[in-house]
N, C-alpha and C. Protein backbone atom coordinates (compact mmCIF):
# COMPACT_ATOMS: atom_id res chain seq x y z
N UNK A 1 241.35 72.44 -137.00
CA UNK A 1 241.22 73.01 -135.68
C UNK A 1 242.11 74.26 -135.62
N UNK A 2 241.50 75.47 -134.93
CA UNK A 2 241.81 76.46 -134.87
C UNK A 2 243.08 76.46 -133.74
N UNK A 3 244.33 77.45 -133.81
CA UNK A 3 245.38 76.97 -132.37
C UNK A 3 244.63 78.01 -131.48
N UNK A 4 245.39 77.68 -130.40
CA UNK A 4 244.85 78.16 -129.21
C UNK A 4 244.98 80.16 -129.07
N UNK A 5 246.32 80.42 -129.82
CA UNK A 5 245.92 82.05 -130.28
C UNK A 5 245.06 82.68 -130.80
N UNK A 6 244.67 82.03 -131.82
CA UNK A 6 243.61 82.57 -132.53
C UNK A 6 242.29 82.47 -131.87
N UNK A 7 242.31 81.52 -131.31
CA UNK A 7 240.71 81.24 -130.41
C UNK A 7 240.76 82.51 -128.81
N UNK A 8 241.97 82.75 -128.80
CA UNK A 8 242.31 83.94 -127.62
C UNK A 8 241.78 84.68 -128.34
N UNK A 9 242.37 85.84 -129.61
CA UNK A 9 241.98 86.81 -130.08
C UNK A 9 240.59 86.75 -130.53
N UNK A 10 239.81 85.46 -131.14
CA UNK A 10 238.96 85.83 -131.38
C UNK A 10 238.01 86.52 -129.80
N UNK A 11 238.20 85.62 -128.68
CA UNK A 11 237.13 86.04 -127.55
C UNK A 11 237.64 87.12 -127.10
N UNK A 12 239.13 87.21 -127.06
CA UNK A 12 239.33 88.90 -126.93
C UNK A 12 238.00 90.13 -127.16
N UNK A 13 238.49 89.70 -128.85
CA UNK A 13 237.43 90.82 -129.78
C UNK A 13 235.92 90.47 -129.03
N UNK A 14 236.04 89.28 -129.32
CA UNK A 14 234.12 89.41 -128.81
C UNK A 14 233.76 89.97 -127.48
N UNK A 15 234.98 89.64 -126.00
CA UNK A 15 234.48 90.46 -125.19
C UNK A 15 234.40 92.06 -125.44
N UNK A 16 235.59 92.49 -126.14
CA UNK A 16 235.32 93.79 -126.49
C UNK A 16 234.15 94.22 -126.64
N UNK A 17 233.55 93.66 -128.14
CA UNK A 17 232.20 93.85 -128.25
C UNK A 17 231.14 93.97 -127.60
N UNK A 18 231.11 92.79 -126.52
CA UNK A 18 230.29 92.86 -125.33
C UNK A 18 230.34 93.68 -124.61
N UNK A 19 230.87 94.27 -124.39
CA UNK A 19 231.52 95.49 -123.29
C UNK A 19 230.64 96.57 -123.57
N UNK A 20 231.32 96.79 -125.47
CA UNK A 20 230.71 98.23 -126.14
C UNK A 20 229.43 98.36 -126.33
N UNK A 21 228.62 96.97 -126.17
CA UNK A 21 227.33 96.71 -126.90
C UNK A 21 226.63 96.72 -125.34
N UNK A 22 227.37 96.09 -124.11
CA UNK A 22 226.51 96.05 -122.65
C UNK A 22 226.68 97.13 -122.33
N UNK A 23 227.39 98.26 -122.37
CA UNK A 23 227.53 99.21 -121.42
C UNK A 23 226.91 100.47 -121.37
N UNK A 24 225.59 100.18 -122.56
CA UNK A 24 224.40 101.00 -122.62
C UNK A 24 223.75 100.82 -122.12
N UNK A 25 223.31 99.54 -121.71
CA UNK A 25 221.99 99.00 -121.79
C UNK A 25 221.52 99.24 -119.95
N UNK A 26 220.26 99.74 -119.48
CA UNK A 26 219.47 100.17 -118.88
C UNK A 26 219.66 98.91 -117.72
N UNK A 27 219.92 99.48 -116.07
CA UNK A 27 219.61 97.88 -115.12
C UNK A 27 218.56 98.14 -114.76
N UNK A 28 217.72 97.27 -114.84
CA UNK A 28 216.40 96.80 -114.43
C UNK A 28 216.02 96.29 -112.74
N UNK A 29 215.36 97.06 -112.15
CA UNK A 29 215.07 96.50 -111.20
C UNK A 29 214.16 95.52 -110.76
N UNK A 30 213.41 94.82 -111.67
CA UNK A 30 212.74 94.22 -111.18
C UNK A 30 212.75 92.58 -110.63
N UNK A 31 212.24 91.84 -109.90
CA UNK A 31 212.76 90.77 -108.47
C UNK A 31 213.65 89.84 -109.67
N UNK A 32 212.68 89.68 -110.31
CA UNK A 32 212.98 88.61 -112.07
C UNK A 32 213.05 89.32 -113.27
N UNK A 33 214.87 89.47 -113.40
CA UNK A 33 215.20 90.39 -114.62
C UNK A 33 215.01 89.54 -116.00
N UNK A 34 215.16 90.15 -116.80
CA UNK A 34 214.91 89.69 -117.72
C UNK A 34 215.76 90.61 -118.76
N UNK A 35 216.89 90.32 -118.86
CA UNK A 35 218.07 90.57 -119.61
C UNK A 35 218.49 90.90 -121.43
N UNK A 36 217.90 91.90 -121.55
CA UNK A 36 218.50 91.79 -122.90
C UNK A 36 219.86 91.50 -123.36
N UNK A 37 219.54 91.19 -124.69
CA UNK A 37 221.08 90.26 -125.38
C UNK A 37 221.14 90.89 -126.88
N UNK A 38 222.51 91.26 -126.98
CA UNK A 38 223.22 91.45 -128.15
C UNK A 38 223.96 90.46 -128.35
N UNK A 39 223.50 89.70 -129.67
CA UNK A 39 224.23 88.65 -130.26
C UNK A 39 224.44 87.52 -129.54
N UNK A 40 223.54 87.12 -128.50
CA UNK A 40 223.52 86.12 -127.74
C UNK A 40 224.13 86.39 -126.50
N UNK A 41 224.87 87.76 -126.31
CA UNK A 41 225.28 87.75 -124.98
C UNK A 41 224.50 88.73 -124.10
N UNK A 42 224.10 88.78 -122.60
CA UNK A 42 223.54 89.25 -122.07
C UNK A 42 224.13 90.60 -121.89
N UNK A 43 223.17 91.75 -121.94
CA UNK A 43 223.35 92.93 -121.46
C UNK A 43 223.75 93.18 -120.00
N UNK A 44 224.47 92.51 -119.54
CA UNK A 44 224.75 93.04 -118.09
C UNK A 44 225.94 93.15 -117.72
N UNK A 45 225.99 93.54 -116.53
CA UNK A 45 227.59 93.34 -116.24
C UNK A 45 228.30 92.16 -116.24
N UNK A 46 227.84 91.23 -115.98
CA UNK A 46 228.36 89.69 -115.99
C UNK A 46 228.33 88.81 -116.90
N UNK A 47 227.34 89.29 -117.90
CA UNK A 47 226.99 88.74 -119.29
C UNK A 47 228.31 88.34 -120.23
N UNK A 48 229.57 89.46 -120.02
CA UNK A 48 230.43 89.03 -120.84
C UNK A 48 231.21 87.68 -120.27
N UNK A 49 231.25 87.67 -119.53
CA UNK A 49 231.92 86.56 -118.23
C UNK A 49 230.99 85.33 -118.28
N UNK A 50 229.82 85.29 -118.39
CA UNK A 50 228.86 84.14 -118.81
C UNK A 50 229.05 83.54 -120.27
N UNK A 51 229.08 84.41 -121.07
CA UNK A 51 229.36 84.10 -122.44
C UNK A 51 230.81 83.65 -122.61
N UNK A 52 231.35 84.01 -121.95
CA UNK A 52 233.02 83.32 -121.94
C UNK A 52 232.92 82.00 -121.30
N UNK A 53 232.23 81.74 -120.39
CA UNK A 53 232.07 80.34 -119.89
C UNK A 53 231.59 79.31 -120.76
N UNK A 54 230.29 80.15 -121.02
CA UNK A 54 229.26 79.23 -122.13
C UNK A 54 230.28 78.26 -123.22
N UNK A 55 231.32 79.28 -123.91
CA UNK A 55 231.76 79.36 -125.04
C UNK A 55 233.33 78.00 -124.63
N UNK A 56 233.54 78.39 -123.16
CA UNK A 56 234.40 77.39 -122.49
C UNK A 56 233.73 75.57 -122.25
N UNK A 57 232.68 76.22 -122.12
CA UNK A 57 232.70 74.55 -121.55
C UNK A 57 231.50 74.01 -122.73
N UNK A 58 231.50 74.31 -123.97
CA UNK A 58 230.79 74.02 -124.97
C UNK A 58 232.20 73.51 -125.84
N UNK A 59 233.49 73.90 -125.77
CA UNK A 59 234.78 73.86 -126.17
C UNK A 59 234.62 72.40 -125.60
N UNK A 60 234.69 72.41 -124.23
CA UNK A 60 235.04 71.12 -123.15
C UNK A 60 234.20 70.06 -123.85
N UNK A 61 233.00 70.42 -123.92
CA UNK A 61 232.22 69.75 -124.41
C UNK A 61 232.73 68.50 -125.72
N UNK A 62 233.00 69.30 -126.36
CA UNK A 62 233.53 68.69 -128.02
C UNK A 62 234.82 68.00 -127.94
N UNK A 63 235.31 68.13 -126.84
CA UNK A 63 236.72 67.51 -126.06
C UNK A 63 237.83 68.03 -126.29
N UNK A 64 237.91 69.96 -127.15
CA UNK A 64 238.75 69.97 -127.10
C UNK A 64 239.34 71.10 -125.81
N UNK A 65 240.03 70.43 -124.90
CA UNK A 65 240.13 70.61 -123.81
C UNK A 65 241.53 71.52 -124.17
N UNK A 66 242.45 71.73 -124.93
CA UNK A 66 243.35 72.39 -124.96
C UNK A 66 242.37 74.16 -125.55
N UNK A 67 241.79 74.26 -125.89
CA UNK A 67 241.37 75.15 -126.52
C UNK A 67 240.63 76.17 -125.81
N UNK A 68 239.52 74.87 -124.72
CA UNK A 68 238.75 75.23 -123.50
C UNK A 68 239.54 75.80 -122.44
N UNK A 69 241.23 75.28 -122.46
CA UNK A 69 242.18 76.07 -121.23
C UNK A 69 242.58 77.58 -122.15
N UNK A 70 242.51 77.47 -123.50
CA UNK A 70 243.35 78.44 -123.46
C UNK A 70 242.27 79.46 -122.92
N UNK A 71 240.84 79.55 -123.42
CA UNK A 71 239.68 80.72 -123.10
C UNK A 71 239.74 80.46 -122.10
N UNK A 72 239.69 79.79 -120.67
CA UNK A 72 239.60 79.75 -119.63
C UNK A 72 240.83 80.59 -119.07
N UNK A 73 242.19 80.84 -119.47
CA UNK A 73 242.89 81.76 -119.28
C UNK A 73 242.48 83.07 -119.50
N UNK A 74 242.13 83.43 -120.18
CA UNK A 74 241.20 85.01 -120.91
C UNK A 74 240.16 85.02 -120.07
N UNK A 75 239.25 84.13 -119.72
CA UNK A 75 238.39 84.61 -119.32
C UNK A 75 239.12 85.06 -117.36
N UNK A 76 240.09 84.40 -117.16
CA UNK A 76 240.81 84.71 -115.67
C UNK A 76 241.02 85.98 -115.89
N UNK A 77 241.75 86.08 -116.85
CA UNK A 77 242.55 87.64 -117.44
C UNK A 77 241.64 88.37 -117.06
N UNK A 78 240.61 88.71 -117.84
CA UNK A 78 239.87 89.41 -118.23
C UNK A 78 239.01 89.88 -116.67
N UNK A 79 238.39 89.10 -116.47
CA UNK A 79 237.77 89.21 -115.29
C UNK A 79 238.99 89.68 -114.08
N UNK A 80 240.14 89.50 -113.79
CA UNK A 80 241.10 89.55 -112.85
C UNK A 80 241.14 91.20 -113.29
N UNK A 81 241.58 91.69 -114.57
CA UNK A 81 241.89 93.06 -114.81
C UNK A 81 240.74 93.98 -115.26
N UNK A 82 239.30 93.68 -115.28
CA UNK A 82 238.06 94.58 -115.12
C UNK A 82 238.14 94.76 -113.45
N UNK A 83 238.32 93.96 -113.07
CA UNK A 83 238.58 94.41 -111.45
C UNK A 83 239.63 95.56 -110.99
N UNK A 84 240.71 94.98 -111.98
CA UNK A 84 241.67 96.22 -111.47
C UNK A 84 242.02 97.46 -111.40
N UNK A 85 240.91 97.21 -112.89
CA UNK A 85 241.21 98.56 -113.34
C UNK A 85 239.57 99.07 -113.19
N UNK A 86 238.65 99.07 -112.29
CA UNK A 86 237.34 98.91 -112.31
C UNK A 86 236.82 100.13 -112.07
N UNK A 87 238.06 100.77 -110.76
CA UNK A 87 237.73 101.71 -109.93
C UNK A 87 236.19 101.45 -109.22
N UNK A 88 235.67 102.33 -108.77
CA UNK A 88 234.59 102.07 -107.61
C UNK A 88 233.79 101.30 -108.03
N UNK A 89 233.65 101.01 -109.04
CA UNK A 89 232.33 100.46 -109.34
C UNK A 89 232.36 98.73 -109.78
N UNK A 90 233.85 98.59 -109.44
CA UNK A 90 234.28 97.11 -109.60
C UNK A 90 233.90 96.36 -108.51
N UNK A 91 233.81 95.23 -108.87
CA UNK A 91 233.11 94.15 -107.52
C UNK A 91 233.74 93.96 -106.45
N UNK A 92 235.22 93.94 -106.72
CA UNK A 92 235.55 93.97 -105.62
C UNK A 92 235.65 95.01 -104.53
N UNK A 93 235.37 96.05 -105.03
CA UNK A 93 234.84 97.51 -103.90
C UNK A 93 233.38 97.38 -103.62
N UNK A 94 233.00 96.86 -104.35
CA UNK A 94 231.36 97.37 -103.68
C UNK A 94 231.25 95.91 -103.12
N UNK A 95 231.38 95.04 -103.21
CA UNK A 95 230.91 93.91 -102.94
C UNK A 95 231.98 92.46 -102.42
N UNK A 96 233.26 92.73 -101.81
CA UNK A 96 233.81 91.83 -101.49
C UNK A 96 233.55 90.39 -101.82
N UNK A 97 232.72 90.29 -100.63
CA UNK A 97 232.29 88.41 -100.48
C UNK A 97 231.46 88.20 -101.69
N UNK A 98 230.68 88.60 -102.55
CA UNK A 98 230.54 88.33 -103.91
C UNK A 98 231.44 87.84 -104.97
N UNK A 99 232.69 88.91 -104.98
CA UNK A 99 233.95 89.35 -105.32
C UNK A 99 234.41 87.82 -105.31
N UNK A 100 235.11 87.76 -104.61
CA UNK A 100 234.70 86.15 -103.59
C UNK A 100 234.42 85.45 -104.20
N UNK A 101 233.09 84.88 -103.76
CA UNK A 101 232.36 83.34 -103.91
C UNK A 101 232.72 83.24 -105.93
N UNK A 102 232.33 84.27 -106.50
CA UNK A 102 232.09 83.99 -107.71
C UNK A 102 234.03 83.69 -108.25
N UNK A 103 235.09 84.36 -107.58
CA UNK A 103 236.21 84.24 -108.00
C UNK A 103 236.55 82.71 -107.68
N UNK A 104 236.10 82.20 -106.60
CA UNK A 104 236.25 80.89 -106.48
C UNK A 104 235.34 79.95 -107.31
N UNK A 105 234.33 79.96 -107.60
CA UNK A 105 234.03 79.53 -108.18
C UNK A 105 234.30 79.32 -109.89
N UNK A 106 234.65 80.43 -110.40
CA UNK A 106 235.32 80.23 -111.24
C UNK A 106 236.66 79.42 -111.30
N UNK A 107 237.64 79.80 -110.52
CA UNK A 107 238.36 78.58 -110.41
C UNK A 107 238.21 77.24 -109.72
N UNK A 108 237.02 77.09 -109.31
CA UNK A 108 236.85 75.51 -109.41
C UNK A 108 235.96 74.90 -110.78
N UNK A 109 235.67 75.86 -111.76
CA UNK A 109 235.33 75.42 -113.01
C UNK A 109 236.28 75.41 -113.93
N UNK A 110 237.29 76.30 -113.48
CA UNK A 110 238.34 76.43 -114.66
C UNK A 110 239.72 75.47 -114.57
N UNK A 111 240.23 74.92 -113.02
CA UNK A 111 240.97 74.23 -112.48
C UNK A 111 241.35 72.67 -113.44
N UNK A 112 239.97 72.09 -112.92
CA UNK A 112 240.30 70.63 -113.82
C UNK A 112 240.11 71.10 -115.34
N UNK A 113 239.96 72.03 -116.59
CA UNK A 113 240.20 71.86 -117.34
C UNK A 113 241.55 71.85 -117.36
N UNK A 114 242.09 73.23 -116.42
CA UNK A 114 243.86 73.42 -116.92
C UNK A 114 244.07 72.42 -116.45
N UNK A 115 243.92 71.40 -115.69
CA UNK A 115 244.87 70.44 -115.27
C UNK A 115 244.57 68.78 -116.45
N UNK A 116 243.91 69.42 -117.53
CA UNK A 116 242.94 68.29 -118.12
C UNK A 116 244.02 67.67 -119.22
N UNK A 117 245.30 68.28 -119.28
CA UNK A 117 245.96 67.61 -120.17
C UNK A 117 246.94 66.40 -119.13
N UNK A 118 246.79 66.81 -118.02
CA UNK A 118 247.53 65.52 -117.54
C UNK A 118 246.56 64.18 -116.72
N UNK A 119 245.40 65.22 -116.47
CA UNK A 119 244.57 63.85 -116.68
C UNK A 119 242.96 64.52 -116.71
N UNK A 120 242.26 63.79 -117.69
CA UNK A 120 241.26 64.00 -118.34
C UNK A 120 239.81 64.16 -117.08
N UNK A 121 239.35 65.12 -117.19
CA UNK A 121 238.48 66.18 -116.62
C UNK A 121 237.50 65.30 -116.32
N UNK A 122 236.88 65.34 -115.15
CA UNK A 122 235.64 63.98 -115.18
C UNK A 122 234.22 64.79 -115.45
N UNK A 123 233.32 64.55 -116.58
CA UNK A 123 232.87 65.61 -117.29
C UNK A 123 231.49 65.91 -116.21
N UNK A 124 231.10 65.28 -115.45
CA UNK A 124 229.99 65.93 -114.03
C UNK A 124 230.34 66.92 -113.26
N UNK A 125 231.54 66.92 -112.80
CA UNK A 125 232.48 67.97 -112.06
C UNK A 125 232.31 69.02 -112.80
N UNK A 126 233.41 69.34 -114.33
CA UNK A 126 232.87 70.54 -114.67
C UNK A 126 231.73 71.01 -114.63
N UNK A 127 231.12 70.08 -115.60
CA UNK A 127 229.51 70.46 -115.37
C UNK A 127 228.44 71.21 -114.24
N UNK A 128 228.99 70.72 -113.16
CA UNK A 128 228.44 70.79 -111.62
C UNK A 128 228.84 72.27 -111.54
N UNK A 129 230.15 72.23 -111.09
CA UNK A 129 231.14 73.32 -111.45
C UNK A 129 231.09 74.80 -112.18
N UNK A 130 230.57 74.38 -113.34
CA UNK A 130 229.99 75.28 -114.64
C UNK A 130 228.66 76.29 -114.32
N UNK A 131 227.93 75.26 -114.12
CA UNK A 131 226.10 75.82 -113.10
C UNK A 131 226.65 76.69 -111.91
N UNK A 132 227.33 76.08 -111.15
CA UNK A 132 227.52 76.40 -110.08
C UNK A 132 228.05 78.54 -109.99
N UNK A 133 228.84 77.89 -111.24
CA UNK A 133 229.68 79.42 -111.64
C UNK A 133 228.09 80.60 -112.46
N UNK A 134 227.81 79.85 -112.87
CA UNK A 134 226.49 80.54 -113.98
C UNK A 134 225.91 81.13 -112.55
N UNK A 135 225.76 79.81 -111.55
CA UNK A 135 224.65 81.17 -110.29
C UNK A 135 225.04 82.03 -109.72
N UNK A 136 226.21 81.80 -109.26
CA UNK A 136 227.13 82.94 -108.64
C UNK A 136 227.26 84.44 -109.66
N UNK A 137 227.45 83.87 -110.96
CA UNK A 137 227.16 85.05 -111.47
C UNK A 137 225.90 85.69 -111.73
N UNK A 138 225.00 85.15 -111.75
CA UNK A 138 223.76 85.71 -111.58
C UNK A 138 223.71 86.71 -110.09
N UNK A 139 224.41 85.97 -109.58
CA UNK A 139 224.06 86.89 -108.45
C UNK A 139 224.65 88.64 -108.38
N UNK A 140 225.45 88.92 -109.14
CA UNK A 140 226.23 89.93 -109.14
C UNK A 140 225.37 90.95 -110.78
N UNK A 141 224.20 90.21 -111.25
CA UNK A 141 224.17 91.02 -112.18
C UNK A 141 223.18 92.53 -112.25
């Protein structure tokens, strides 16, 4: 098992990637998008933030729940400082209550993992939790 640094740097790098590889790609207007993907992650703005989840609760999944907190930190990071440094075009300027629902929601998916070493995550909740976060981000893409 990989420690919990190395599993940071690796999603580091990969959001990087995502970034360099989404931030070409064309938004589509139509009612039902249909999203292209580099390397499994979606071309959109939220795509890198989905793929960080995916990659979180597929971690959770396999039980290792220390590993699933550490990416669940990165993915806070990450998402907390594309905001900050977003300037206008960050969610939280154009879109507050989006801004919002999806920030909470992420921490009610990410919550009981960090708290999963003192007592073990009841695996429907995340789950519930997890979807719940996937729509919210859909909604912002």
């Amino acid at each position: 098992m990989r420690d919990p640094f190395h599993k940071m740097l690796e999603a580091l790098l990969f959001l990087g990637l995502a970034f360099l590889l989404g931030s070409g790609a064309p938004a589509t207007l139509a009612q039902e998008k249909k999203v292209a993907q580099s390397n499994g992650v979606d071309n959109s703005k939220m795509g890198p933030y989905r793929a960080l989840a995916q990659h979180i609760y597929g971690d959770f999944q396999k039980g290792d729940i220390a590993g699933a907190a550490a990416m669940g930190r990165v993915l806070e990071r990450v998402w907390d400082k594309a905001e900050d440094y977003g300037g206008d075009t960050a969610l939280s300027k154009t879109n507050r209550k989006l801004f919002d629902e999806i920030d909470k929601a992420m921490d009610d998916f990410l919550s009981p993992i960090w708290e999963g070493k003192a007592k073990a995550p009841d695996p429907a909740k995340v789950r519930a939790a997890y979807n719940a976060y996937l729509e919210k981000l859909k909604l912002a893409d």
